[in-house]
Protein backbone atom coordinates (compact mmCIF):
# COMPACT_ATOMS: atom_id res chain seq x y z
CA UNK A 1 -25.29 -2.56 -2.93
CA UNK A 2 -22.77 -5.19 -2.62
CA UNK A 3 -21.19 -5.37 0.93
CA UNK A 4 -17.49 -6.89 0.71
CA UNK A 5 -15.60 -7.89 4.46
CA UNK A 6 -11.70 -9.06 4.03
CA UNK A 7 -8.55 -9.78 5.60
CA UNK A 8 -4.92 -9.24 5.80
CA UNK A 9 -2.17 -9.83 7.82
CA UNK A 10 0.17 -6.81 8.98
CA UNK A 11 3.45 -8.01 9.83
CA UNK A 12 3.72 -7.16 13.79
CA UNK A 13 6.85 -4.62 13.73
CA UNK A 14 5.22 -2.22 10.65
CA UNK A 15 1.93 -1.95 12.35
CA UNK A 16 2.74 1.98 13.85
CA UNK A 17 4.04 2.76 10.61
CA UNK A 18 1.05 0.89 8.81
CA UNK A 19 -1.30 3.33 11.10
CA UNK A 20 0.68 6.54 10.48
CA UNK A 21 -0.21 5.66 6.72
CA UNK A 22 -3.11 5.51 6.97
CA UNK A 23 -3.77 8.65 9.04
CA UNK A 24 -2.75 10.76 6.17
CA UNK A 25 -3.61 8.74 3.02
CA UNK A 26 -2.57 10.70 0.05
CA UNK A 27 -5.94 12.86 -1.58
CA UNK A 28 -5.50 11.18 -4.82
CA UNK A 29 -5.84 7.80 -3.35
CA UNK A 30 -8.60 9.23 -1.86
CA UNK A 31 -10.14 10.32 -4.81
CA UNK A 32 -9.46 7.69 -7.07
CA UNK A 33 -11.02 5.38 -4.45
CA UNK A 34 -14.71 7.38 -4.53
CA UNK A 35 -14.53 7.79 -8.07
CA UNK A 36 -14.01 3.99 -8.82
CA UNK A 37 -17.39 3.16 -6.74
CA UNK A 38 -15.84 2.74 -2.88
CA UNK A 39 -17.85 3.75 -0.25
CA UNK A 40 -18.52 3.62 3.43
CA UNK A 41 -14.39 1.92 3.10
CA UNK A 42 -13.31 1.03 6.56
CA UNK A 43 -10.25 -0.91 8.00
CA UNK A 44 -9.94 -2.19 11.46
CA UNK A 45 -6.26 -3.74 12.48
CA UNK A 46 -5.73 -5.96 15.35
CA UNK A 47 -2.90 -5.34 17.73
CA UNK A 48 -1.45 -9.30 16.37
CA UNK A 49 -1.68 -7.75 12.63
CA UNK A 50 -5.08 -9.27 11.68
CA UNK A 51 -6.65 -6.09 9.15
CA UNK A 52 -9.98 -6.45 8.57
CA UNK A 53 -11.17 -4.44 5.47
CA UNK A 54 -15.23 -3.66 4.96
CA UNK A 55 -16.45 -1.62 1.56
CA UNK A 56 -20.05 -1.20 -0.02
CA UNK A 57 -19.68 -1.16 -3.75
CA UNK A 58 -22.43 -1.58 -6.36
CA UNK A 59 -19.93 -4.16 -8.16
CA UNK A 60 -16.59 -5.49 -6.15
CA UNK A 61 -14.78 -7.08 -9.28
CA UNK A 62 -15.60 -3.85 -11.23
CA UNK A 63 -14.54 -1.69 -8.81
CA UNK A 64 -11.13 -3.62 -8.39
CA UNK A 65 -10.56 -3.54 -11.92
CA UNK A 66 -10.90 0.32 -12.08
CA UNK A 67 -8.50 1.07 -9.27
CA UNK A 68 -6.31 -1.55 -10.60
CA UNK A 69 -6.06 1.04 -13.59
CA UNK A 70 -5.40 4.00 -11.92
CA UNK A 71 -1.65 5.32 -11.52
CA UNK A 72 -2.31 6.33 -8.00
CA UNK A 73 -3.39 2.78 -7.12
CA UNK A 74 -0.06 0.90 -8.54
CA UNK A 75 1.95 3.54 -6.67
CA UNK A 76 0.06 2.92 -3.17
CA UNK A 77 0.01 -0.44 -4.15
CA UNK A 78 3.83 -0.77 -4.24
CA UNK A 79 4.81 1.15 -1.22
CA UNK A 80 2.18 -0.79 1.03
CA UNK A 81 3.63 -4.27 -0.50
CA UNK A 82 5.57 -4.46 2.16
CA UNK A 83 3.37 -3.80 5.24
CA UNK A 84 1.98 -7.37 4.72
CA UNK A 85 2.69 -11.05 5.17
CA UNK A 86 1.68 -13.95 2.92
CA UNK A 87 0.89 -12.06 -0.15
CA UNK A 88 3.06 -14.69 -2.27
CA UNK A 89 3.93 -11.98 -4.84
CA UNK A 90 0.91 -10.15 -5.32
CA UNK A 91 -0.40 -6.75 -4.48
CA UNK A 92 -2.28 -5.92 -1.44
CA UNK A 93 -5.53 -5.25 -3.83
CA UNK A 94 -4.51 -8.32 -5.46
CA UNK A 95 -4.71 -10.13 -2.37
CA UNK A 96 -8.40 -9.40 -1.36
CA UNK A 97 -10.41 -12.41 -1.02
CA UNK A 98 -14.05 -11.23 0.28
CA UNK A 99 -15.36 -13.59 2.92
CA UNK A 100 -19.27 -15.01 2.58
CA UNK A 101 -21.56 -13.07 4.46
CA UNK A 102 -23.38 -15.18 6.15
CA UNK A 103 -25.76 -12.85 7.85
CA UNK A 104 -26.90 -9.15 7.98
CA UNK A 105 -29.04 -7.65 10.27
CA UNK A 106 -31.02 -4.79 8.06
């Protein structure tokens, strides 16, 4: 199992609105995301915007690519565009750049 950590940056004044979101995150989405190979999908935000985003997957790049195809994921994908800073023109998912783990306590 492939553990993948990443970050984002919230812009400051959408963070409430970023956390109602995500309180009620539409079933589909939810769906689509265990059926393309998600799991154990967390995000943590900072109160300066700083998301930090941690998913198991058996295959990261595969499991991008198959949300990437879903309907649900370019409609979520739009609307949340514009919760985040520095994406220069791509997608949220587009944007996800998994750090190097560097250690891991089993």
């Amino acid at each position: 199992m492939q553990r993948v950590c990443f970050l984002l940056k919230v812009r400051q004044h959408r963070l409430a609105e970023y956390r109602e979101r995500h309180a009620a995150v539409w079933p589909e989405m939810l769906e689509a995301l265990s059926a393309t190979g998600w799991r154990n999908y967390s995000l943590f935000l900072r109160e300066d915007g700083l998301l930090v985003g941690y998913l198991e997957t058996h295959d990261f790049a595969a499991a991008q690519a198959a949300m990437a195809a879903t309907d649900v994921n370019a409609r979520w994908q739009t609307e949340m565009a514009g919760f985040f800073e520095a994406l220069d023109g791509a997608k949220p998912d587009e944007a996800m750049r998994p750090l190097t783990e560097v250690f891991h306590l089993a």
